[in-house]
N, C-alpha and C. Protein backbone atom coordinates (compact mmCIF):
# COMPACT_ATOMS: atom_id res chain seq x y z
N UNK A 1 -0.46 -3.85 -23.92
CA UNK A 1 -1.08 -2.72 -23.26
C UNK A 1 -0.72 -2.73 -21.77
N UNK A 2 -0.53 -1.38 -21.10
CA UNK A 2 0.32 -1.20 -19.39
C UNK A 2 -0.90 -1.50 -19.21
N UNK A 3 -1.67 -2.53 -18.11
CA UNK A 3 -2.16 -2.83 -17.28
C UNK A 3 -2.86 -1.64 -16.56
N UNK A 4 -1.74 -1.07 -15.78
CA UNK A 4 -1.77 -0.52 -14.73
C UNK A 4 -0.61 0.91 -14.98
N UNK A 5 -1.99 1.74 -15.49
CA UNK A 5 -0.45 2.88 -15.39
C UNK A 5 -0.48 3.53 -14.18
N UNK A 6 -1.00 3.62 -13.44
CA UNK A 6 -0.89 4.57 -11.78
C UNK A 6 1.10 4.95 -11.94
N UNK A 7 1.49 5.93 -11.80
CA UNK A 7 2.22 6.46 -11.07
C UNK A 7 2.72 7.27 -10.31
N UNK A 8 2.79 7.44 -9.04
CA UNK A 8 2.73 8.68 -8.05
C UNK A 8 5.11 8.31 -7.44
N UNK A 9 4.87 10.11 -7.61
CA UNK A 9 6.20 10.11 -7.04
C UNK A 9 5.51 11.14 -6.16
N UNK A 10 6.76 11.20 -4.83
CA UNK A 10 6.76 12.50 -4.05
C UNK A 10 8.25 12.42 -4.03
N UNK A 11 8.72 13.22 -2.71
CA UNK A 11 9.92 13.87 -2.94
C UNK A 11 11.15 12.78 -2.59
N UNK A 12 10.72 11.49 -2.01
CA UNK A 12 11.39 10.50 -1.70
C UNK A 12 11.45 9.10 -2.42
N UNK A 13 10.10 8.89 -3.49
CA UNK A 13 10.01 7.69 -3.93
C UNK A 13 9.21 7.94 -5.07
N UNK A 14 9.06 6.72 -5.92
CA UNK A 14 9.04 6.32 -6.95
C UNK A 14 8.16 5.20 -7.12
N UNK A 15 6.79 5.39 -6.95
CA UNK A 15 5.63 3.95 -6.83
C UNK A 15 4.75 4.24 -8.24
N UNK A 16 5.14 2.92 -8.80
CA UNK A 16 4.88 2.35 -10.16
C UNK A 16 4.38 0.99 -10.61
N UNK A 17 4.05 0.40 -11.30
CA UNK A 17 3.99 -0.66 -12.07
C UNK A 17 5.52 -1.03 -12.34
N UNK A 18 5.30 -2.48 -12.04
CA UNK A 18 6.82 -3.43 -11.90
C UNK A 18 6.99 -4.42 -13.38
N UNK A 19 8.33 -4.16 -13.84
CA UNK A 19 8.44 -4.71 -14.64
C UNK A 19 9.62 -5.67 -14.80
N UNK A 20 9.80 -6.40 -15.61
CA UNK A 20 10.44 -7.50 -15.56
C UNK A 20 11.90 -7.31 -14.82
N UNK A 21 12.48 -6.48 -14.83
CA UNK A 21 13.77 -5.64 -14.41
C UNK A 21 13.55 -5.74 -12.83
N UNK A 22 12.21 -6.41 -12.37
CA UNK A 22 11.89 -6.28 -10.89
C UNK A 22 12.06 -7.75 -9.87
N UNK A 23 12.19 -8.79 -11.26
CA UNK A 23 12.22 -10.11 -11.12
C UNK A 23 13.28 -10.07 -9.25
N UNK A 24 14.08 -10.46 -9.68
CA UNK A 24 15.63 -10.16 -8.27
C UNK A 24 15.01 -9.35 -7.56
N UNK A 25 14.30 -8.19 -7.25
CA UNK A 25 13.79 -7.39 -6.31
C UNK A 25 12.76 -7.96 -5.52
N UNK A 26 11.49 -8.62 -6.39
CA UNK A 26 10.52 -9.21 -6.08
C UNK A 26 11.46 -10.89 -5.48
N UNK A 27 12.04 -11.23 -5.78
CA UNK A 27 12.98 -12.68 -4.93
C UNK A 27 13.42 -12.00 -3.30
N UNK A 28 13.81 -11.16 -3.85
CA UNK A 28 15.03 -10.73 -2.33
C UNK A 28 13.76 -10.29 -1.00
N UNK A 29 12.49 -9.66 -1.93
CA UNK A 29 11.39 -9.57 -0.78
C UNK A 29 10.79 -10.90 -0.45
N UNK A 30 10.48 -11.73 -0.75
CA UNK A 30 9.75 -12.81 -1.34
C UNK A 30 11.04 -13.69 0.01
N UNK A 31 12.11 -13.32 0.10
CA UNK A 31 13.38 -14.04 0.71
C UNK A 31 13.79 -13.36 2.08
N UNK A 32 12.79 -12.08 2.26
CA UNK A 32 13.25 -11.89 3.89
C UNK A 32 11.71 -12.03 4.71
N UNK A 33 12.62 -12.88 5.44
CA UNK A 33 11.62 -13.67 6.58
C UNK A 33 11.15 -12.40 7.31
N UNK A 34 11.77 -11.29 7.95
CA UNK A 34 10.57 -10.16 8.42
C UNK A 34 9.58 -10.11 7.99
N UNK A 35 10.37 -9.89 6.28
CA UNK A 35 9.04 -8.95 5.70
C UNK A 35 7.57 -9.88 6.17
N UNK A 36 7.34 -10.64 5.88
CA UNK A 36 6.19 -11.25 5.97
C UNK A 36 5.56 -11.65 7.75
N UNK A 37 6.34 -11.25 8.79
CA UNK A 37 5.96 -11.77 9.85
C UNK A 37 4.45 -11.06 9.89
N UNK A 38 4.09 -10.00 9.47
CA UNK A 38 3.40 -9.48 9.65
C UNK A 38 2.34 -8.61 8.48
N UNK A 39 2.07 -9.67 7.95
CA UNK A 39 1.78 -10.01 6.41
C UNK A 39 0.74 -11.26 6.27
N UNK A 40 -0.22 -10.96 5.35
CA UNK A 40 -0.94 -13.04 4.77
C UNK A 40 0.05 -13.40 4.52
N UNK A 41 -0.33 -14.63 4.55
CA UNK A 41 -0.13 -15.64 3.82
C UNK A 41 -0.13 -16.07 2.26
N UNK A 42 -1.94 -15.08 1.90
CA UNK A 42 -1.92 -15.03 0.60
C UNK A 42 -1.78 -14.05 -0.18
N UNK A 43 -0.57 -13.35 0.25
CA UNK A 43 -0.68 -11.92 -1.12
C UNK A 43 -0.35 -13.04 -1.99
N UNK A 44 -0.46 -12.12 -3.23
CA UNK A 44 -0.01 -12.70 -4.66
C UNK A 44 1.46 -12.71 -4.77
N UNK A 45 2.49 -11.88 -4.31
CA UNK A 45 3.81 -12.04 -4.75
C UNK A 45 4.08 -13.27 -4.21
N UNK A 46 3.30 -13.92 -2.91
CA UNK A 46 4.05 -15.08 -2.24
C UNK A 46 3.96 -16.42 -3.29
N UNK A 47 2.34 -16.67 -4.44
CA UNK A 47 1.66 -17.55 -5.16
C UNK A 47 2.78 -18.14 -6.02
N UNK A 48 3.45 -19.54 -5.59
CA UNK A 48 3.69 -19.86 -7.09
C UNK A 48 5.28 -19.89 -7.28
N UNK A 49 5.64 -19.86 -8.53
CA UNK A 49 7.50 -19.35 -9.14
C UNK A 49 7.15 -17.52 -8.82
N UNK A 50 8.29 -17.03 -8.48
CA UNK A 50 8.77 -15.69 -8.63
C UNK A 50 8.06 -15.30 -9.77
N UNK A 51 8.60 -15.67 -11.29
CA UNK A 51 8.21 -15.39 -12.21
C UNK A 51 6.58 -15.11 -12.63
N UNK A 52 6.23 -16.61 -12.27
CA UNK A 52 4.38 -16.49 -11.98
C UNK A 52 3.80 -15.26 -10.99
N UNK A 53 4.57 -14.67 -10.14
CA UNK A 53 3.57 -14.06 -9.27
C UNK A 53 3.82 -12.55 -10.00
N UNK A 54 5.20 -12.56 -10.45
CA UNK A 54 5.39 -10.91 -11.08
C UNK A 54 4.49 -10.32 -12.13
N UNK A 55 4.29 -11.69 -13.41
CA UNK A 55 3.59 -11.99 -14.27
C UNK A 55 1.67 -11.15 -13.83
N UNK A 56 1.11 -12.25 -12.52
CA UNK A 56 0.19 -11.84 -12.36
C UNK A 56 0.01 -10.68 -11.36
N UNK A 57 1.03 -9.69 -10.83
CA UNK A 57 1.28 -8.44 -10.61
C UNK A 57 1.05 -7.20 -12.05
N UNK A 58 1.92 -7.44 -12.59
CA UNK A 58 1.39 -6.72 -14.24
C UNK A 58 0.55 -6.60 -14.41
N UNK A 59 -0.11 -8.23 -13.98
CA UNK A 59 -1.29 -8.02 -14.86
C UNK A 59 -2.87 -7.29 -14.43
N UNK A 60 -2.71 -6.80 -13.13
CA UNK A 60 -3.51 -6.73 -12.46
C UNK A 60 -3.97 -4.88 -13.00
N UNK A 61 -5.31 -5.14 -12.93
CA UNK A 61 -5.75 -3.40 -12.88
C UNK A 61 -6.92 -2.98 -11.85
N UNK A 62 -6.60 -1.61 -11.02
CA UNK A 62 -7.24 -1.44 -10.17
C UNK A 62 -9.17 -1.77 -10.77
N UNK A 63 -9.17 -1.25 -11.78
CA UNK A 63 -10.77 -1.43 -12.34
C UNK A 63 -11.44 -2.66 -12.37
N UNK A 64 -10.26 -3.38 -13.11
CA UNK A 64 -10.56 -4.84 -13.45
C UNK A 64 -11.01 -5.64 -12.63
N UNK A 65 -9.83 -5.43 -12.13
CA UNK A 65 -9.37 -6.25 -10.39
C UNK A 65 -9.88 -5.87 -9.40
N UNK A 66 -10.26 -4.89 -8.95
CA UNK A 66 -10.11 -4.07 -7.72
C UNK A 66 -9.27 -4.02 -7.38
N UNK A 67 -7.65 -4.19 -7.12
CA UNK A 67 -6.61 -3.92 -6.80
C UNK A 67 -5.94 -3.84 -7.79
N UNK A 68 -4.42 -3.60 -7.10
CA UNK A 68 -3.28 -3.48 -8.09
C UNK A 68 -1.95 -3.69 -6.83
N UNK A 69 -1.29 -4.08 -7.38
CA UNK A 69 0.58 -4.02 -6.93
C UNK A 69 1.34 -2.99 -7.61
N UNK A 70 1.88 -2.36 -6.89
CA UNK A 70 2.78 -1.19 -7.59
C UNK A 70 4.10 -1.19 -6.90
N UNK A 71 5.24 -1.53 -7.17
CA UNK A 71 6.78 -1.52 -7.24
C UNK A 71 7.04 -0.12 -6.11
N UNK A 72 7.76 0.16 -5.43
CA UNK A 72 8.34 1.07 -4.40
C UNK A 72 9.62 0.95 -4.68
N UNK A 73 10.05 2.27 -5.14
CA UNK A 73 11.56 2.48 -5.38
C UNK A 73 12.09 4.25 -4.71
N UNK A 74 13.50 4.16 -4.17
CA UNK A 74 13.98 5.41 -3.90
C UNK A 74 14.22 6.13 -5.22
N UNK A 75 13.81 7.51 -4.81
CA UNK A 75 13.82 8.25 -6.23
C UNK A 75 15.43 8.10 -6.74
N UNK A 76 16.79 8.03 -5.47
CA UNK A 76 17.83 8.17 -5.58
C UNK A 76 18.51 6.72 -6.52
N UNK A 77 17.85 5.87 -6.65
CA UNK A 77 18.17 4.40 -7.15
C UNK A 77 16.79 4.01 -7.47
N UNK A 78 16.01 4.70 -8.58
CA UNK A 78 14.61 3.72 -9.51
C UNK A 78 14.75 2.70 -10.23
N UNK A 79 16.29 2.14 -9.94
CA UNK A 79 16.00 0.37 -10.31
C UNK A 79 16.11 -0.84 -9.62
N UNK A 80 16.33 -0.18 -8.44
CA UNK A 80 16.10 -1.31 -7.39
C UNK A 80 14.86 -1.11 -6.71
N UNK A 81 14.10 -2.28 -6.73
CA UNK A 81 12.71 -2.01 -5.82
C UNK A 81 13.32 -2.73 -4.46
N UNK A 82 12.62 -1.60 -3.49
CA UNK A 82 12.59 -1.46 -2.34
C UNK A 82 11.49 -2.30 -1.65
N UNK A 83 10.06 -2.54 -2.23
CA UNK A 83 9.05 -2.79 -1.70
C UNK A 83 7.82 -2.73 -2.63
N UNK A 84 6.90 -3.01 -1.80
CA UNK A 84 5.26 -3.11 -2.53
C UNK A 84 4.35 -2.25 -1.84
N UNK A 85 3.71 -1.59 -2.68
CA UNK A 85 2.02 -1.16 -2.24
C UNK A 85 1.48 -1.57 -2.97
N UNK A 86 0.31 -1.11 -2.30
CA UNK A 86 -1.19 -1.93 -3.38
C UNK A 86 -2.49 -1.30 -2.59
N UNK A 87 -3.28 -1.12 -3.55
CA UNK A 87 -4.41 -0.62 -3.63
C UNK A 87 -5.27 -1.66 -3.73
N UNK A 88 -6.41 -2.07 -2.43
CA UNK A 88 -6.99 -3.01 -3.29
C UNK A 88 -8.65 -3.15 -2.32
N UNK A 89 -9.15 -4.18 -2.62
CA UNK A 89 -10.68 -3.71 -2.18
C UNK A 89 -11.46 -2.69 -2.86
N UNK A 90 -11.54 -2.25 -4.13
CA UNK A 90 -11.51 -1.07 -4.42
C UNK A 90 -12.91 -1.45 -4.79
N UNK A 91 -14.09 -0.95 -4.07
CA UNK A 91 -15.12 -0.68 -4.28
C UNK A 91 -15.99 -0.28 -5.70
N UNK A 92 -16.97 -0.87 -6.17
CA UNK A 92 -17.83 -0.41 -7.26
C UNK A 92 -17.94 0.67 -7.52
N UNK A 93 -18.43 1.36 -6.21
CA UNK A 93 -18.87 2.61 -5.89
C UNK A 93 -18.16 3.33 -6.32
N UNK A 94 -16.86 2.95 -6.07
CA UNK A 94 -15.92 4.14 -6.24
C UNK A 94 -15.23 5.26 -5.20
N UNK A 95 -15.77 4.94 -4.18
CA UNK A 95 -15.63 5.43 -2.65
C UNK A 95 -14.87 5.28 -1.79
N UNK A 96 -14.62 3.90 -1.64
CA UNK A 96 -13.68 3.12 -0.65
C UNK A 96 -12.54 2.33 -1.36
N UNK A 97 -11.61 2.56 -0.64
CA UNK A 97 -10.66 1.53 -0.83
C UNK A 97 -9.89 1.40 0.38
N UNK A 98 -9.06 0.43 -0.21
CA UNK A 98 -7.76 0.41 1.12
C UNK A 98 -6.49 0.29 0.61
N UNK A 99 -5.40 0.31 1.51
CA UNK A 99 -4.31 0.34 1.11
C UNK A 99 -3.79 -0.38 1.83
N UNK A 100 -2.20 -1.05 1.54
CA UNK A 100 -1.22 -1.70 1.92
C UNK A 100 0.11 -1.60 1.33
N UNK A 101 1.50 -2.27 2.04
CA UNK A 101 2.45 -1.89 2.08
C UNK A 101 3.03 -2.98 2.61
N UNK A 102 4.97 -3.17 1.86
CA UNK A 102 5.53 -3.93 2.83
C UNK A 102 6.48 -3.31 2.08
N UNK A 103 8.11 -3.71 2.57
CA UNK A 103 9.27 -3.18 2.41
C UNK A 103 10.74 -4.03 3.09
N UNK A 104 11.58 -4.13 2.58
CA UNK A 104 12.82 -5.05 2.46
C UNK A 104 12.83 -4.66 3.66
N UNK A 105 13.55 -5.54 5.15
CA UNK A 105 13.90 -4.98 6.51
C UNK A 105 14.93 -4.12 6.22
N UNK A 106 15.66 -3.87 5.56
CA UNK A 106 16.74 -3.51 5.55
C UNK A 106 16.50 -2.13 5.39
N UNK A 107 15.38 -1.51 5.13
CA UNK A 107 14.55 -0.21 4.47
C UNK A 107 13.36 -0.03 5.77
N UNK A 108 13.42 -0.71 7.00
CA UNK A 108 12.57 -0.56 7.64
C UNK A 108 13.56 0.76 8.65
N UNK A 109 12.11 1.49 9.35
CA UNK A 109 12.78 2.52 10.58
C UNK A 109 13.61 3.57 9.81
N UNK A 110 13.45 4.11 8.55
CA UNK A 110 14.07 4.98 7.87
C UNK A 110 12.79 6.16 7.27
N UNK A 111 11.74 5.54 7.86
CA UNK A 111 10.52 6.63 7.14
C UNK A 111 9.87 6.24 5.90
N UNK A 112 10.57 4.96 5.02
CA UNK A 112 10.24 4.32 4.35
C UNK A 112 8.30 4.57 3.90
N UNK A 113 8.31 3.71 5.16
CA UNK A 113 6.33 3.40 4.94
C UNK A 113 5.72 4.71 5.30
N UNK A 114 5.81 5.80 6.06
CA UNK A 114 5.52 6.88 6.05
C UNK A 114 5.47 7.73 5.31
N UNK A 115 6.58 7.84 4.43
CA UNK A 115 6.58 8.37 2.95
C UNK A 115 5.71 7.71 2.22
N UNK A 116 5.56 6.60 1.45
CA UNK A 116 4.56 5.71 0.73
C UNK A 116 3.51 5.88 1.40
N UNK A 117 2.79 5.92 2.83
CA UNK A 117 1.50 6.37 2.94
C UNK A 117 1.27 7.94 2.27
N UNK A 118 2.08 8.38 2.66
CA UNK A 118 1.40 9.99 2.41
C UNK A 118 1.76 10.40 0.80
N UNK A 119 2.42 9.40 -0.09
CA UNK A 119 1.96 9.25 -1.91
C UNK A 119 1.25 8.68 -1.83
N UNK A 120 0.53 7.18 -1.57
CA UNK A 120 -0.77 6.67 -1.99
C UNK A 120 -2.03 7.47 -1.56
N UNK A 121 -1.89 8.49 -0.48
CA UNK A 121 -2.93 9.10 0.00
C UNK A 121 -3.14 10.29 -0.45
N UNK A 122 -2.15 11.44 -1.28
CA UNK A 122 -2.05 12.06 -2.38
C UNK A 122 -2.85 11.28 -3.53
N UNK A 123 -2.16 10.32 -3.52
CA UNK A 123 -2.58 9.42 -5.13
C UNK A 123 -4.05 9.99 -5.11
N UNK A 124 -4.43 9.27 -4.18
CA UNK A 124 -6.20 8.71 -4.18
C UNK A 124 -6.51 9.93 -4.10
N UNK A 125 -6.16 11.35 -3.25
CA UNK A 125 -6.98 12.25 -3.20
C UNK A 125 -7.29 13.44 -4.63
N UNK A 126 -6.51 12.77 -5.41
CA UNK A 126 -6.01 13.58 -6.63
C UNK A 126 -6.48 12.99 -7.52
N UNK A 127 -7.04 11.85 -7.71
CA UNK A 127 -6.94 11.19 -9.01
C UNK A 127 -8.25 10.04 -8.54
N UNK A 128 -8.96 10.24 -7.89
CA UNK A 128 -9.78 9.22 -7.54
C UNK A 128 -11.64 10.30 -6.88
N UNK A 129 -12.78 9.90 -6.82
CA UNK A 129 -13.80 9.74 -6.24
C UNK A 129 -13.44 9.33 -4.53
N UNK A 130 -12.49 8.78 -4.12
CA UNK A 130 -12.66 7.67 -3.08
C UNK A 130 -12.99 8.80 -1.69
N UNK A 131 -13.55 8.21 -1.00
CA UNK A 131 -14.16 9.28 -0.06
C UNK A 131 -13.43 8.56 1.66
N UNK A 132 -13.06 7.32 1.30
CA UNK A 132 -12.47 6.64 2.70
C UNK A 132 -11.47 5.38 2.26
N UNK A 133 -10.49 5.93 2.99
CA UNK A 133 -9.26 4.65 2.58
C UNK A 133 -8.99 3.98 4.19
N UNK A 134 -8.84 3.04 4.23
CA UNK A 134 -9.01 1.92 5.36
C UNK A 134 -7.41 1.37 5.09
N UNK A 135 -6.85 0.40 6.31
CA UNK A 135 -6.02 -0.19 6.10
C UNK A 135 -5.81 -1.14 7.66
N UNK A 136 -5.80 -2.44 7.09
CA UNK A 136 -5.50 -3.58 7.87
C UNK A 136 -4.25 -3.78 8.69
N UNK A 137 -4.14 -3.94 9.90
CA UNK A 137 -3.19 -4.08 10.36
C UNK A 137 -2.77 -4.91 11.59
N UNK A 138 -1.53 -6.03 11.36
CA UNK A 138 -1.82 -6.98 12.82
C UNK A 138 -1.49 -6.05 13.93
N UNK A 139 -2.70 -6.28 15.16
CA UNK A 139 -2.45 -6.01 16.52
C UNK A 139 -1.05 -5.30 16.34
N UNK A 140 -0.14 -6.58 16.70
CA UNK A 140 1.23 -6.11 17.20
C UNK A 140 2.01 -5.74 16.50
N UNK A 141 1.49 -5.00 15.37
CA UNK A 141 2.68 -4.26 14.06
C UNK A 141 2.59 -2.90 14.52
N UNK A 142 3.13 -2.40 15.60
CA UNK A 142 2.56 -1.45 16.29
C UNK A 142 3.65 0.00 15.28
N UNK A 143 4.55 -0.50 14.73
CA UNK A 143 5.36 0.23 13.86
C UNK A 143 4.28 1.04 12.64
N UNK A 144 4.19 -0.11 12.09
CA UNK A 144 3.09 0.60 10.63
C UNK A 144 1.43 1.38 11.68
N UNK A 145 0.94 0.63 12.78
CA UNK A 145 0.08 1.52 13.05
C UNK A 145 0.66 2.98 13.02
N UNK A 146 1.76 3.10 14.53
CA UNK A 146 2.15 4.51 14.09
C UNK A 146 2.05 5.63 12.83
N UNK A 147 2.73 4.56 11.49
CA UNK A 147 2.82 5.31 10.01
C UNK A 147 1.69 5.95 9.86
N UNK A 148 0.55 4.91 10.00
CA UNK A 148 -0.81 5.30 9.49
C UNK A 148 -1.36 6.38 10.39
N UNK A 149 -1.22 6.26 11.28
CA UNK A 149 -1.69 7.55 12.48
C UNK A 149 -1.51 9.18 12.19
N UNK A 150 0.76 8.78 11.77
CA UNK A 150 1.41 9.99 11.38
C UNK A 150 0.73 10.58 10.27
N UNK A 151 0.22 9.72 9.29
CA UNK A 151 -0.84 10.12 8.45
C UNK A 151 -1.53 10.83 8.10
N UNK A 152 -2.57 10.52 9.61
CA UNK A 152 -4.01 10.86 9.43
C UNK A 152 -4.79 10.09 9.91
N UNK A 153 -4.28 8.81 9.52
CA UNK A 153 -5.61 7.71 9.80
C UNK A 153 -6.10 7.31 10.97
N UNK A 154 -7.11 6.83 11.14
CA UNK A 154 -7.58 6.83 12.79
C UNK A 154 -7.77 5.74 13.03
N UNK A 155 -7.42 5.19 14.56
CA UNK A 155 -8.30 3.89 14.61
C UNK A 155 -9.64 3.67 14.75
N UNK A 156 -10.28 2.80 14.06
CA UNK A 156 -11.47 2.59 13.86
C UNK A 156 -12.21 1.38 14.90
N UNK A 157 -11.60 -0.17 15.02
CA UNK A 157 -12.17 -1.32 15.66
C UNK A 157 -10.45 -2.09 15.55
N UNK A 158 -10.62 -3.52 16.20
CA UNK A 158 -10.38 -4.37 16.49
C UNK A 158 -10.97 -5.75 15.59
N UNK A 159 -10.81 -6.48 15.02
CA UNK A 159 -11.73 -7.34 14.36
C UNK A 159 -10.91 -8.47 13.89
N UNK A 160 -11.01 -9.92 14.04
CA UNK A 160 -10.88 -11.43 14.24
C UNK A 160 -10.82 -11.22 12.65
N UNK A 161 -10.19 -11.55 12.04
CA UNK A 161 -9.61 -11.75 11.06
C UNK A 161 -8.75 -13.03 10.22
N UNK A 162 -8.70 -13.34 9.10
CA UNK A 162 -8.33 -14.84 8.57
C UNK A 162 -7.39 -13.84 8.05
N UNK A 163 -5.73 -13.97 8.16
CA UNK A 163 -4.91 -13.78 7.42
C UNK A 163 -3.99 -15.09 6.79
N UNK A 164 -4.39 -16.54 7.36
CA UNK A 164 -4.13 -17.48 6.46
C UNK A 164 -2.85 -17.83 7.36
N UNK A 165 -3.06 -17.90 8.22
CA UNK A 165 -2.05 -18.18 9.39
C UNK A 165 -2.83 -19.95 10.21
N UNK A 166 -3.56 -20.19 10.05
CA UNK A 166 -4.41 -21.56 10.29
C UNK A 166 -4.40 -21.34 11.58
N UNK A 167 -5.04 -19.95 12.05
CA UNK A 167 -5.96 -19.47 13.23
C UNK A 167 -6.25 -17.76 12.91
N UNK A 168 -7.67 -17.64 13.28
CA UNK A 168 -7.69 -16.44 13.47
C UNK A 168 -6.47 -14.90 14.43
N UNK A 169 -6.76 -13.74 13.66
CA UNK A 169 -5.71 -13.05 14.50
C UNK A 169 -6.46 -12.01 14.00
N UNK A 170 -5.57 -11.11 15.36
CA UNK A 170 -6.62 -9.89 15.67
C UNK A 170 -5.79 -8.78 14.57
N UNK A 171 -7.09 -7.92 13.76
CA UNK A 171 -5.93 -7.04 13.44
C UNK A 171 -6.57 -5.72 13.60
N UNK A 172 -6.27 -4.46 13.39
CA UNK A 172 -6.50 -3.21 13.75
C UNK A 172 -6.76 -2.58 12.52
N UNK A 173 -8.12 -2.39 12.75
CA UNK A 173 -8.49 -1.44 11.07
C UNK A 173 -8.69 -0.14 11.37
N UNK A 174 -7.57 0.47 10.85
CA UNK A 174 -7.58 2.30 10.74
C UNK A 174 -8.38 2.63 9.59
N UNK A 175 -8.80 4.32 9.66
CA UNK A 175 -9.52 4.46 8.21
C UNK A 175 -9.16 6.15 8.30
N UNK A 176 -8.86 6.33 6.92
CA UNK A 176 -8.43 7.95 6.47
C UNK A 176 -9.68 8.49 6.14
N UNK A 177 -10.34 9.78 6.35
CA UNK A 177 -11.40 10.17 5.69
C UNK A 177 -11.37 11.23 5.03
N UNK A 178 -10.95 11.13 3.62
CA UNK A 178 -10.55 12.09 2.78
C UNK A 178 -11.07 13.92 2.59
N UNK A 179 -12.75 13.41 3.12
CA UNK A 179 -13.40 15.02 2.66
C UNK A 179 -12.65 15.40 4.33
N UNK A 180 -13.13 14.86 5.20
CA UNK A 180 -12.13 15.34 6.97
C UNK A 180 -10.98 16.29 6.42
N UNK A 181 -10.02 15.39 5.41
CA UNK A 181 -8.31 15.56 5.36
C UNK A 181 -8.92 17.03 4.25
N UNK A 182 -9.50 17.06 3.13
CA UNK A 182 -9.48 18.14 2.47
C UNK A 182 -9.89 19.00 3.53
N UNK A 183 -11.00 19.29 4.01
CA UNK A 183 -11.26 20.09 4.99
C UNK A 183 -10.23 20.73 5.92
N UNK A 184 -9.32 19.89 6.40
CA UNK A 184 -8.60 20.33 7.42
C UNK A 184 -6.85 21.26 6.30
N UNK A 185 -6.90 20.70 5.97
CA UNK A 185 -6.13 21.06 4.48
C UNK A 185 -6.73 22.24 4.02
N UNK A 186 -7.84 22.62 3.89
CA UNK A 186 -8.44 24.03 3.49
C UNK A 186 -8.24 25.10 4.05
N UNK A 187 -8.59 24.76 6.08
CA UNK A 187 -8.73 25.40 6.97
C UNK A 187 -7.24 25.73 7.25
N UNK A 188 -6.43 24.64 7.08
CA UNK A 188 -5.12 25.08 7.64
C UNK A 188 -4.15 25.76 6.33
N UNK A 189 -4.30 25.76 4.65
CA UNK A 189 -3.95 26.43 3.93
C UNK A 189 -4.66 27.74 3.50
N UNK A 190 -5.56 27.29 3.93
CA UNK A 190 -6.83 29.22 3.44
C UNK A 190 -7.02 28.66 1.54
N UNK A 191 -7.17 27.43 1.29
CA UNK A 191 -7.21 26.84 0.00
C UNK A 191 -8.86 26.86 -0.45
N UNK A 192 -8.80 26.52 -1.17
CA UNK A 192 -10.47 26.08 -1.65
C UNK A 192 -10.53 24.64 -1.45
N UNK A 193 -11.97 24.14 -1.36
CA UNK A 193 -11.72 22.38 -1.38
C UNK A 193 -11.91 21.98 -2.93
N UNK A 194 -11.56 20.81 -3.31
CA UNK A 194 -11.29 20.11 -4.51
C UNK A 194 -13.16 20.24 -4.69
């Protein structure tokens, strides 16, 4: 049984559930030292053999779990993964969540993460209850703040944070507020709200 069927395309990408065909994709991220400067310590792709962490990627369901990992691919090439999002924190309620993102350097400064925010933020507004999506970010990743801004998302605080670095670090929590975004989406299409 798929775990995790979420799949959202827009006009640039292809974010899905990863499957074994992702093994080499999930290595080559897992193998550039950027990607992670600005990243835990403990996501799950880092846990373990390659194999072990893809394994417990699959296996993950937003309900189950509260999160999920979902594969990032160009619509132009859907068998090479590009990168990761993930949905996760995902509240009881049903209200809140957050989101995250990383991506091969080699795919960085191309619009990459800007595109993938504005499908996961489709995703959720289409297919979800969630009323506020949040997202973590170090201080000095001043790149992805931008993404999230171009967005929508706002900054919210400053807050001392354990990302598993064996010292605290500051990171910057933005937050999207979905009925805001329908609203303004109404006003500026002459639409009805959802």
């Amino acid at each position: 049984m798929l775990h995790n069927p979420i799949r959202i395309e827009n006009d640039r990408l292809l974010i899905c559930p990863l499957n074994n065909r992702d093994l080499k994709g999930l290595i080559a991220l897992r193998c550039d030292q950027q990607v992670y400067i600005y990243e835990p310590t403990f996501l799950i792709e880092l846990q373990g053999l390659p194999e072990t962490a893809l394994e417990m990627i699959q296996k993950m369901d937003l309900h189950e779990n509260r999160q999920c990992i979902l594969g990032v691919y160009e619509k132009e090439d859907p068998s090479a993964l590009i990168g990761l999002a993930e949905f996760y924190d995902f509240k009881p309620s049903g209200k809140i969540i957050s989101i995250g993102y990383r991506f091969l350097s080699d795919y960085w400064g191309k619009g990459i993460a800007s595109s993938c925010i504005s499908a996961l933020l489709e995703y959720i507004q289409n297919n979800t209850k969630v009323e506020l999506v949040t997202a973590h970010v170090l201080s000095e990743n001043k790149a992805s703040a931008r993404c999230l801004v171009k967005n929508g998302f706002e900054y919210l605080l400053t807050k001392t944070e354990d990302w598993g670095y064996g010292r605290s670090c500051e990171a910057d929590i933005y937050t999207y507020d979905c009925e805001i975004a329908v609203s303004r989406d109404v006003r500026s299409n002459g639409q009805k709200a959802r």
